[in-house]
C-alpha atoms as a PDB file:
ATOM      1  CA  UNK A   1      19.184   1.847 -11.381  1.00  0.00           C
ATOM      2  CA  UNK A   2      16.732  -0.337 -13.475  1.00  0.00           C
ATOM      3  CA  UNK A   3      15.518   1.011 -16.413  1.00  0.00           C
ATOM      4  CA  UNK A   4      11.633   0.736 -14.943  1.00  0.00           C
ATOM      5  CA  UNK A   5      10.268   0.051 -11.472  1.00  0.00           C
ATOM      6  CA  UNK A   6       7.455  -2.664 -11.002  1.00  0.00           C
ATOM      7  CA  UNK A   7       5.382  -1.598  -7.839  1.00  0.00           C
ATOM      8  CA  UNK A   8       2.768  -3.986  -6.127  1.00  0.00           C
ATOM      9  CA  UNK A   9       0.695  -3.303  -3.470  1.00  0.00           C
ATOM     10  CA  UNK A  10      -1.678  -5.500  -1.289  1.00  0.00           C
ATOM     11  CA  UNK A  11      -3.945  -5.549   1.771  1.00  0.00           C
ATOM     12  CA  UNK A  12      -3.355  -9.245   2.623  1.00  0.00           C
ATOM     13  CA  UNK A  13      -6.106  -9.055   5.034  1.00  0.00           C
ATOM     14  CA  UNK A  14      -4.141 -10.558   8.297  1.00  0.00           C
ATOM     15  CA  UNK A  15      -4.638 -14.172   9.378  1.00  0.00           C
ATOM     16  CA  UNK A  16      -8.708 -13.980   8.540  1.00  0.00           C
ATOM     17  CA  UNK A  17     -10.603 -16.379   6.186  1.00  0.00           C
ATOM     18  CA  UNK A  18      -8.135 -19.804   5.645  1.00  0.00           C
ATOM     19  CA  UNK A  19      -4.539 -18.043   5.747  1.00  0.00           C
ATOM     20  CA  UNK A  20      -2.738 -21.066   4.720  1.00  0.00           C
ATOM     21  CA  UNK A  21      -4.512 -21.205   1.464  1.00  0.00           C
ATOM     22  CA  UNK A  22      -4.367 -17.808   1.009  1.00  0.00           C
ATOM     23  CA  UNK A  23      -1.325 -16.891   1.287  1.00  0.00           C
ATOM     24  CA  UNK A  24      -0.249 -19.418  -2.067  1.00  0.00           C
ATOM     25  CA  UNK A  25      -2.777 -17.421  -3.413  1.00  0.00           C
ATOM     26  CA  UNK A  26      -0.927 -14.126  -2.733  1.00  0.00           C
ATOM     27  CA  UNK A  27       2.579 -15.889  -3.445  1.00  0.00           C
ATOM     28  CA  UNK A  28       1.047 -16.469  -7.254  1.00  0.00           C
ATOM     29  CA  UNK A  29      -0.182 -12.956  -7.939  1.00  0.00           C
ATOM     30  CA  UNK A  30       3.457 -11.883  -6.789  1.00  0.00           C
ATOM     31  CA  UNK A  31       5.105 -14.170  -9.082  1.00  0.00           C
ATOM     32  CA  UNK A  32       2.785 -13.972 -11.713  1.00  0.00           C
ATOM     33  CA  UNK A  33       3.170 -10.266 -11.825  1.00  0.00           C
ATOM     34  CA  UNK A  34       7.293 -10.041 -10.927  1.00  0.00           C
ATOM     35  CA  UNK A  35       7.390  -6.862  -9.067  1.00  0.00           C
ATOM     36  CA  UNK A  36      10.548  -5.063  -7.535  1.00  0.00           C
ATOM     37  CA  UNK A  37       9.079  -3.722  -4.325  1.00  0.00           C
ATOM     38  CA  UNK A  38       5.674  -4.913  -2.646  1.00  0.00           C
ATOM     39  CA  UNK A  39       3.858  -2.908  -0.266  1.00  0.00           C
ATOM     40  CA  UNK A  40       1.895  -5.203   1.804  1.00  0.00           C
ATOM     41  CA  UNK A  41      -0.872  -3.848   4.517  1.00  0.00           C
ATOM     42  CA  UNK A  42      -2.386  -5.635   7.183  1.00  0.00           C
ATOM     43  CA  UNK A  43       0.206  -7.900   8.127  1.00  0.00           C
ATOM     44  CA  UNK A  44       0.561  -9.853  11.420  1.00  0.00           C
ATOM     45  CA  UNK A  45       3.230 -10.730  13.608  1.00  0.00           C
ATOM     46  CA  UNK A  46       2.976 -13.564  16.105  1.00  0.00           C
ATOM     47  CA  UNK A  47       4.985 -15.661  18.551  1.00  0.00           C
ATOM     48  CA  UNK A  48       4.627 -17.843  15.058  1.00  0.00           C
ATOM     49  CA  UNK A  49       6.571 -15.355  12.669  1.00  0.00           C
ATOM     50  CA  UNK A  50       5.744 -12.600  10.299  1.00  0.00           C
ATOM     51  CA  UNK A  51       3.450 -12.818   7.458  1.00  0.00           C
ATOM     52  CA  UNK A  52       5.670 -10.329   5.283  1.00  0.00           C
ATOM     53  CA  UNK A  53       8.824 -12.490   5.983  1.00  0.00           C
ATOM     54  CA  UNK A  54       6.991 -15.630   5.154  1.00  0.00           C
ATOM     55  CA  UNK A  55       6.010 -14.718   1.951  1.00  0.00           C
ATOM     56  CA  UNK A  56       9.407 -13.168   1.856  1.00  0.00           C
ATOM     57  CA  UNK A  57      11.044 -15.981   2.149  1.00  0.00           C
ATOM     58  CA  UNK A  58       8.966 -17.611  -0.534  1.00  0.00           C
ATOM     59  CA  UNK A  59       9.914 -15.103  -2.825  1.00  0.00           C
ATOM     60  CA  UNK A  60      13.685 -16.283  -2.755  1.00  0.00           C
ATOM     61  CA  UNK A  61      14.754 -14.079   0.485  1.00  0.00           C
ATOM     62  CA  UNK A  62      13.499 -10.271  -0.469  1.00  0.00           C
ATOM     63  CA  UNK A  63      14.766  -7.853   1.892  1.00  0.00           C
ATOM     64  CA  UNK A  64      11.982  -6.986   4.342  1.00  0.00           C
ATOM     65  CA  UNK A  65      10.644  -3.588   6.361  1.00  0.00           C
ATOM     66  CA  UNK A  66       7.928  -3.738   8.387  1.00  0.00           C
ATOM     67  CA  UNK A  67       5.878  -0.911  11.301  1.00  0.00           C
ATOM     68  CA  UNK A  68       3.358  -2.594  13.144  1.00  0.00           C
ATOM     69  CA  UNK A  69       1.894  -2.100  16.786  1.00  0.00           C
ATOM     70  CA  UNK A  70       0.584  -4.168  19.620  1.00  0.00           C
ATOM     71  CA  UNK A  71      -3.110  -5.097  18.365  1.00  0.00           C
ATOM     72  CA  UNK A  72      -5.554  -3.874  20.727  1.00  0.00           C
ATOM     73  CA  UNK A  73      -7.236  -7.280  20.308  1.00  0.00           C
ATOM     74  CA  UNK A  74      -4.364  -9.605  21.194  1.00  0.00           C
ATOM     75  CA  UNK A  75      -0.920 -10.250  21.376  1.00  0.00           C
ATOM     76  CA  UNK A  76      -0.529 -10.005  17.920  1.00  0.00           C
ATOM     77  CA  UNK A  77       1.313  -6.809  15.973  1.00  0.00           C
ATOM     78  CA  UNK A  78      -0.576  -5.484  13.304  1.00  0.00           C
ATOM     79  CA  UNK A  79       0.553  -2.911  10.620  1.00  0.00           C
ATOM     80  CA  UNK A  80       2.444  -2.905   7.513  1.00  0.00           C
ATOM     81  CA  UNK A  81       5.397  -3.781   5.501  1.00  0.00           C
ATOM     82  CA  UNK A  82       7.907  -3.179   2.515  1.00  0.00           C
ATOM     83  CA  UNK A  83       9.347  -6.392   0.776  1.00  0.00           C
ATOM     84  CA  UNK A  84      12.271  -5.599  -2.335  1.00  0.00           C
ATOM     85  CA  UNK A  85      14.258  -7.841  -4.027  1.00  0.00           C
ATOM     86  CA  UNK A  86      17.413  -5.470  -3.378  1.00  0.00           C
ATOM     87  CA  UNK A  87      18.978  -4.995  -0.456  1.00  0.00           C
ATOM     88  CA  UNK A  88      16.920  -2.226   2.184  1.00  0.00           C
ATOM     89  CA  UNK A  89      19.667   0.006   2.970  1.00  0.00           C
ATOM     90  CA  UNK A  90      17.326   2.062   5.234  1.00  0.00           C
ATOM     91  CA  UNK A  91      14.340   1.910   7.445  1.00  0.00           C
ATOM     92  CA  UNK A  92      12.073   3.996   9.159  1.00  0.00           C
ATOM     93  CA  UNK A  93       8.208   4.592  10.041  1.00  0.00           C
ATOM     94  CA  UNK A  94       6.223   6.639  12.620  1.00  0.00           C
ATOM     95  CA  UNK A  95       2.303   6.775  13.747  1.00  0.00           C
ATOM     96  CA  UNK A  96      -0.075   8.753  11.748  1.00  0.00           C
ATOM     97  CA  UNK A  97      -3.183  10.207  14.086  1.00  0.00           C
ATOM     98  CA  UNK A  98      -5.142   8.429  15.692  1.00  0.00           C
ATOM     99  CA  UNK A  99      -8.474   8.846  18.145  1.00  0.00           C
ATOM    100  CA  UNK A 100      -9.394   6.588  20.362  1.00  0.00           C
ATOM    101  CA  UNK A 101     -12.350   3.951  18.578  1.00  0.00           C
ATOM    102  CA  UNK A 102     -12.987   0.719  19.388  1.00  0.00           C
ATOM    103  CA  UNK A 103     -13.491  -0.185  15.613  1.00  0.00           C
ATOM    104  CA  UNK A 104     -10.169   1.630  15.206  1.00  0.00           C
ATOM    105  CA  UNK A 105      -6.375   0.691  15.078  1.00  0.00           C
ATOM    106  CA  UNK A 106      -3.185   2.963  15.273  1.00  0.00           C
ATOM    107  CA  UNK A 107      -2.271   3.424  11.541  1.00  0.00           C
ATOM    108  CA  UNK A 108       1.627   3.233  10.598  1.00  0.00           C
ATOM    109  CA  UNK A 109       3.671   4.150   7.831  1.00  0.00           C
ATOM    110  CA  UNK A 110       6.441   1.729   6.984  1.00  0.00           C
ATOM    111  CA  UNK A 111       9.373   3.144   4.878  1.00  0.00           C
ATOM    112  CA  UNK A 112      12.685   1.292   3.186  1.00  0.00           C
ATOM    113  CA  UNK A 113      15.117   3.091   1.062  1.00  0.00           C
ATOM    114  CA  UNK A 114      15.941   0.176  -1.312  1.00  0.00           C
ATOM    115  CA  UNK A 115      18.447   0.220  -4.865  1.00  0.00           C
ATOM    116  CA  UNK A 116      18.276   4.515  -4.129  1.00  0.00           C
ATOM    117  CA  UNK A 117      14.338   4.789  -4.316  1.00  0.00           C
ATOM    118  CA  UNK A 118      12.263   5.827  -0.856  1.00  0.00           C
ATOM    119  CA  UNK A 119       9.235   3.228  -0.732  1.00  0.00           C
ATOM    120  CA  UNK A 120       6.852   4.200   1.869  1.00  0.00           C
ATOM    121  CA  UNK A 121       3.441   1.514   2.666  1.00  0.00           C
ATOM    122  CA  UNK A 122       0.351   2.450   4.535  1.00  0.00           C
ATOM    123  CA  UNK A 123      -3.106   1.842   5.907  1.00  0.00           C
ATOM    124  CA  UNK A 124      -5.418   4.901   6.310  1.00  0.00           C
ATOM    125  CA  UNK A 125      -8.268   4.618   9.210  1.00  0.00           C
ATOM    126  CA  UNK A 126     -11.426   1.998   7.151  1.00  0.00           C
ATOM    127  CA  UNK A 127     -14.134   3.868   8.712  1.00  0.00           C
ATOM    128  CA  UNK A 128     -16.846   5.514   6.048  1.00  0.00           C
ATOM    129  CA  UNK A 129     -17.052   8.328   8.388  1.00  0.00           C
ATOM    130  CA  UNK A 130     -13.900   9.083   8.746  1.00  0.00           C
ATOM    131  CA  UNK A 131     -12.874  11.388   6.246  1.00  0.00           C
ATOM    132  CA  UNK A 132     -11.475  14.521   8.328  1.00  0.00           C
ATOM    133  CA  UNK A 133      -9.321  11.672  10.250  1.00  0.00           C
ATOM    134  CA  UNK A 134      -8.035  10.290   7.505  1.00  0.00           C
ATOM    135  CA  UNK A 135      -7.322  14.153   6.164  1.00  0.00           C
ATOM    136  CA  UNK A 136      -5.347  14.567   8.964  1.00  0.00           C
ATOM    137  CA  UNK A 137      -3.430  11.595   8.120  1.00  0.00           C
ATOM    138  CA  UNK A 138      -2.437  11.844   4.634  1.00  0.00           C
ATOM    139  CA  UNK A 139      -0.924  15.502   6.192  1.00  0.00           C
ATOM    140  CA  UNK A 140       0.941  13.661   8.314  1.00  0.00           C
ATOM    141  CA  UNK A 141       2.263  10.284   6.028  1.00  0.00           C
ATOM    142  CA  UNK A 142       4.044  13.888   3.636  1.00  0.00           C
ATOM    143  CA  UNK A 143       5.428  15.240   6.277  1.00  0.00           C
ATOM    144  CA  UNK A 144       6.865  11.687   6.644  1.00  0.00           C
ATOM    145  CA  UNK A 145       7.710  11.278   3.447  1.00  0.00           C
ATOM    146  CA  UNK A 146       9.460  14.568   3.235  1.00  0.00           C
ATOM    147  CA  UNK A 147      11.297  14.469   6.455  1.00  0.00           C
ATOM    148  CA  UNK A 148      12.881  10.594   5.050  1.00  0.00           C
ATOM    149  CA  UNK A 149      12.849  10.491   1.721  1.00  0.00           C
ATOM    150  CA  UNK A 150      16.596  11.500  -0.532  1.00  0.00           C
ATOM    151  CA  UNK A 151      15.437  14.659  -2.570  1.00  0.00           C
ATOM    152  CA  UNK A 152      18.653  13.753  -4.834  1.00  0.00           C
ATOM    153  CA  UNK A 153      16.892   9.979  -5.883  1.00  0.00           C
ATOM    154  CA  UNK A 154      16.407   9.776  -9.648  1.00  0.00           C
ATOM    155  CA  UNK A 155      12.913   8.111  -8.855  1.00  0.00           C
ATOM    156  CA  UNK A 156      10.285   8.395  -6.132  1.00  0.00           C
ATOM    157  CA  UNK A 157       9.230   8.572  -3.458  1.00  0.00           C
ATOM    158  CA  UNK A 158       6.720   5.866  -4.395  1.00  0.00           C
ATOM    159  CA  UNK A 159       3.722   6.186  -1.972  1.00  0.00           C
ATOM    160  CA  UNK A 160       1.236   3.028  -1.878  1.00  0.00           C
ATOM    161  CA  UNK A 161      -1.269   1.246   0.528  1.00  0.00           C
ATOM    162  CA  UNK A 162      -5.043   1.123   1.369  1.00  0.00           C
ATOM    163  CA  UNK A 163      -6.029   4.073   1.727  1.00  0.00           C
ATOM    164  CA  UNK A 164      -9.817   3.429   2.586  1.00  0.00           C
ATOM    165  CA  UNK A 165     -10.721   6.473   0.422  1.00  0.00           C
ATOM    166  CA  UNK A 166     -11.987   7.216  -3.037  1.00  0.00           C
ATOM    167  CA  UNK A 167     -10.583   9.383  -5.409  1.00  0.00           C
ATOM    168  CA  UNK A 168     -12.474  12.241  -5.279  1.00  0.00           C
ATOM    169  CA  UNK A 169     -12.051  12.290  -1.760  1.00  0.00           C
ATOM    170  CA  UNK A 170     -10.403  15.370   0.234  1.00  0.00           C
ATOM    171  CA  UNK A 171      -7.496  13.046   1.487  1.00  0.00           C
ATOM    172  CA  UNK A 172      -6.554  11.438  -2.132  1.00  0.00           C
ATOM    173  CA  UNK A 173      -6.908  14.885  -4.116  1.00  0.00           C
ATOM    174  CA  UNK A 174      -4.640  16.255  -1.690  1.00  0.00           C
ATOM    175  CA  UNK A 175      -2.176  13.651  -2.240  1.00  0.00           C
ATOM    176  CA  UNK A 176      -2.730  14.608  -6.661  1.00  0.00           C
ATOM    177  CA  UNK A 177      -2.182  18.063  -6.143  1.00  0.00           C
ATOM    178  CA  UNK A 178      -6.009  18.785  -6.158  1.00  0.00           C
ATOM    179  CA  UNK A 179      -6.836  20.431  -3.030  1.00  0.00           C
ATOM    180  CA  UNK A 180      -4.798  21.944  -0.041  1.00  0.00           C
ATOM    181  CA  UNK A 181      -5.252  20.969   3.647  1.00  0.00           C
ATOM    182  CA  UNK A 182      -4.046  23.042   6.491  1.00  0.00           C
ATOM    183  CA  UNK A 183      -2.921  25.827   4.056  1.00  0.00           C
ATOM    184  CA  UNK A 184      -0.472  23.664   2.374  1.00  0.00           C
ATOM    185  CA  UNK A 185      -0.208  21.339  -0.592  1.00  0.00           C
ATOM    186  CA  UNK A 186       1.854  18.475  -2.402  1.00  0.00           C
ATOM    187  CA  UNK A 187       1.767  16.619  -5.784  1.00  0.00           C
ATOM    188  CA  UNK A 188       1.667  12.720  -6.263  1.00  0.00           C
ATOM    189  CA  UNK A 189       1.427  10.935  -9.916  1.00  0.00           C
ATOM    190  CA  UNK A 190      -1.927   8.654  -9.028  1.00  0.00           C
ATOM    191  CA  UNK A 191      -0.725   4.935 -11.410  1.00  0.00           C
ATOM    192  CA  UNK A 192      -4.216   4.748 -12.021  1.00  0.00           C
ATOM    193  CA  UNK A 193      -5.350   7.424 -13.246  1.00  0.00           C
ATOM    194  CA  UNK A 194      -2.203   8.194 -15.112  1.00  0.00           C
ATOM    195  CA  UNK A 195      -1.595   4.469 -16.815  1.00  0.00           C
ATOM    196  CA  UNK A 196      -4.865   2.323 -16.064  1.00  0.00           C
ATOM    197  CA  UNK A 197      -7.634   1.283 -18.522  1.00  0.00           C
ATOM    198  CA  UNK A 198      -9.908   4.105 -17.654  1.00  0.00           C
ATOM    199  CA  UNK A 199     -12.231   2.155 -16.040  1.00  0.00           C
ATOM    200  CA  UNK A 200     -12.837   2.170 -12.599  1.00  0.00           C
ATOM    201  CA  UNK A 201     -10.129   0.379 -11.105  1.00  0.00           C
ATOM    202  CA  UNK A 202     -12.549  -1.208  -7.713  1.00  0.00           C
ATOM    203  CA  UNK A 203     -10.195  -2.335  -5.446  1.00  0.00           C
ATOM    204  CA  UNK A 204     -13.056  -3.026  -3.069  1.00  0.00           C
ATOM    205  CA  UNK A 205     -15.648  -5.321  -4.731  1.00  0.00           C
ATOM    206  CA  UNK A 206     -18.419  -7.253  -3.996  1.00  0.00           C
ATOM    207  CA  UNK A 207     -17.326  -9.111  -6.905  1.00  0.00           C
ATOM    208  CA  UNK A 208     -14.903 -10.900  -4.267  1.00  0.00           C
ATOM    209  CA  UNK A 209     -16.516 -13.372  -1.881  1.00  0.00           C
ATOM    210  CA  UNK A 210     -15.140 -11.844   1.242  1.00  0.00           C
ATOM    211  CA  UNK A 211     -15.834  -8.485   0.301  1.00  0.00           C
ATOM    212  CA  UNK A 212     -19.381  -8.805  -0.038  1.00  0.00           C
ATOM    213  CA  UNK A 213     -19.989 -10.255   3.311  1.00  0.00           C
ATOM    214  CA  UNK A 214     -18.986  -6.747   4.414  1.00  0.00           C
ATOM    215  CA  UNK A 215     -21.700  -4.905   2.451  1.00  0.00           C
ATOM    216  CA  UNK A 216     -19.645  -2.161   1.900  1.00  0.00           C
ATOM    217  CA  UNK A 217     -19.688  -0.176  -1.239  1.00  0.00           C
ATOM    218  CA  UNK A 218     -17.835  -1.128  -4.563  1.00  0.00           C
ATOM    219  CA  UNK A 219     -14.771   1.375  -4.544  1.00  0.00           C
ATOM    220  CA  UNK A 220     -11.336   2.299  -5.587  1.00  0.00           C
ATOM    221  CA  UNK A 221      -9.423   2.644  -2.680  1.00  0.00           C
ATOM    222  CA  UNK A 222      -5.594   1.140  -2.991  1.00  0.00           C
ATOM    223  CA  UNK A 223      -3.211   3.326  -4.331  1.00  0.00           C
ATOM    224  CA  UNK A 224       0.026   3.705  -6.090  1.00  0.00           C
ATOM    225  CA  UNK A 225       1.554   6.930  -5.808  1.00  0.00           C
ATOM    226  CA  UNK A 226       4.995   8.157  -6.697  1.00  0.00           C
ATOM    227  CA  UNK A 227       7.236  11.320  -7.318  1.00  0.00           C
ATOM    228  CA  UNK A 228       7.354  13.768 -10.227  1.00  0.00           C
ATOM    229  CA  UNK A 229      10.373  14.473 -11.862  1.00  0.00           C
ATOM    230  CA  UNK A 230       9.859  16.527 -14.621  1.00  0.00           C
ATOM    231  CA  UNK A 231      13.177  17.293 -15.870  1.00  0.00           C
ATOM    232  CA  UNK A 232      13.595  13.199 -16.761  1.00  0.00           C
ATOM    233  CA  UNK A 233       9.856  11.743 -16.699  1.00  0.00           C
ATOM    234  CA  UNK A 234      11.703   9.312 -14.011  1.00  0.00           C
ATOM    235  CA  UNK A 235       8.720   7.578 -11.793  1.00  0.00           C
ATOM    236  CA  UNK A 236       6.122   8.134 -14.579  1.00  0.00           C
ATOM    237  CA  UNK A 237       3.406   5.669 -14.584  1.00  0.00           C
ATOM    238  CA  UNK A 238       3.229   3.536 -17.632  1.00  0.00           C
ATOM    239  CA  UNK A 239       1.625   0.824 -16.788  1.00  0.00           C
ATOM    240  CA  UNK A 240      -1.335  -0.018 -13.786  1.00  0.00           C
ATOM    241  CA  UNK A 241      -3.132  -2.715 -13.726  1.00  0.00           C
ATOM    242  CA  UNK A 242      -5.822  -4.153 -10.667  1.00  0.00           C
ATOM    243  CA  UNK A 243      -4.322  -7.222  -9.691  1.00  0.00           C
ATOM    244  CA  UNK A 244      -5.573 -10.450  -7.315  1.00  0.00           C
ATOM    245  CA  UNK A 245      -8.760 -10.158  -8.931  1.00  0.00           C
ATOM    246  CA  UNK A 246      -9.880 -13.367  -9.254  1.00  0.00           C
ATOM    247  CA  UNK A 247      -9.625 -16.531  -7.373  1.00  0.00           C
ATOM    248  CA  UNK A 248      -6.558 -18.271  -7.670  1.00  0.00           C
ATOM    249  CA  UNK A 249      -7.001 -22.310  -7.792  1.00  0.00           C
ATOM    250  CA  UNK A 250     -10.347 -21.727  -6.508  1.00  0.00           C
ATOM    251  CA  UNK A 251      -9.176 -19.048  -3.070  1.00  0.00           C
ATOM    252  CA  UNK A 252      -9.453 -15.375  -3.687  1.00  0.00           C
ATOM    253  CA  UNK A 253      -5.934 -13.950  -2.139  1.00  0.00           C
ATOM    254  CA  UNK A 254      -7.086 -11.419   0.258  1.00  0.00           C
ATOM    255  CA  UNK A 255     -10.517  -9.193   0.601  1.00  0.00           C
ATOM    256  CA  UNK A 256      -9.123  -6.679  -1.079  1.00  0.00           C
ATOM    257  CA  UNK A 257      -7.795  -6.506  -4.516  1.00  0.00           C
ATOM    258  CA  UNK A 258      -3.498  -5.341  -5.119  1.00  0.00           C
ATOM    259  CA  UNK A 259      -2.850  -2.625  -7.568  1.00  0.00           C
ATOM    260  CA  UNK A 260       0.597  -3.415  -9.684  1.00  0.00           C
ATOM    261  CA  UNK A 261       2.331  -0.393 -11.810  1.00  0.00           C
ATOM    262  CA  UNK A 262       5.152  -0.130 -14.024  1.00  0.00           C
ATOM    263  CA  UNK A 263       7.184   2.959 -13.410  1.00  0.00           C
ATOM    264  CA  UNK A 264       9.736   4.414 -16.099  1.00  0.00           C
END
């Protein structure tokens, strides 16, 4: 095992806005930043390849794990992925809830066991409204968690992805150990809130030029969770910073802003 654990995640916001301009965009904040494992939401796969394993590739041929499903708008597959620069020794990922929207998608949960630490990405439902669905799923992505993840691992699980909610919401204080849902609880180390700068930590700004053509409100809402282990401090967030927040030669990466931690 490494001594720490860099972590980045990253709603690469599919094939909208000028992809092929992005995604350089998206290849600097990864090399800029060096992480270990990236967590990558929102990626497509077409007849044309796989955004994950393009960037993969980039990165000097990362191991790769990626959930998706048929999008209901075309023949693409939408959903999420894992990239590490180890070898992924393991793979697995299942559905979280879903009802039936027309603004909606089926949200997955990609996982890869990579150099003995469980890395699970994700995607929570983006509706404002739809807190008791997304409730629902953050009950379900632990269940996942627990049901894949080695309890014997010196570090993790690490946990990260847009989760389309604040932090004071039912769904994240659930995931800290701050609330219970169905008459059961959990505990998560939030990077943030543990190892940022105290500010706010937006991952959703209007800041960013494609943001604010959604006129949504500013708002933390990408996370990176991972395992306690108090006996060793192993997983411990020292480090968190909001990443791909700024253009990059003049092209903002994605709508959303990454999240990178440092993990003892």
């Amino acid at each position: 095992m490494v001594a720490v654990l860099r972590v980045l995640t990253l709603n690469i916001w599919h094939l909208s806005g000028d992809w092929r301009a992005r995604r350089e965009a998206i290849l600097a904040v990864l090399r800029r930043w060096e992480p270990d494992v990236v967590c990558l939401q929102e990626v497509v796969e077409t007849e044309k390849g796989n955004q994950a394993e393009w960037l993969a590739a980039q990165l000097g041929g990362w191991a790769v794990a990626f959930a998706a499903v048929q999008h209901q708008l075309g023949p693409a597959r939408f959903g999420n992925a894992v990239l590490s620069r180890w070898p992924i020794d393991a793979t697995a990922s299942a559905h979280l809830p879903y009802e039936p929207d027309e603004q909606e998608v089926q949200r997955v949960v990609a996982h890869a066991r990579t150099n003995d630490v469980d890395v699970f990405s994700t995607h929570l439902a983006w509706q404002l409204h739809d807190a008791a669905l997304r409730e629902r799923q953050v009950q379900a992505l632990v269940a996942f968690v627990n049901q894949q993840r080695d309890v014997s691992a010196a570090v993790g699980p690490v946990i990260a992805g847009d989760f389309n909610a604040e932090p004071d919401s039912t769904a994240v204080r659930y995931l800290t150990g701050l609330t219970s849902l169905g008459g059961g609880s959990t505990y998560f180390q939030d990077a943030w809130r543990l190892a940022g700068d105290a500010g706010p930590g937006l991952t959703w700004s209007s800041a960013n030029a494609h943001a604010a053509l959604e006129h949504e409100p500013d708002r933390r809402i990408d996370y990176i969770f991972s395992g306690v282990h108090l006996d060793t401090g192993a997983g411990r967030p020292v480090e968190c910073r909001v990443v791909a927040d700024e253009p990059v030669d003049g092209v903002w990466p994605s709508d959303h802003f990454g999240v990178f931690a440092v993990l003892s």
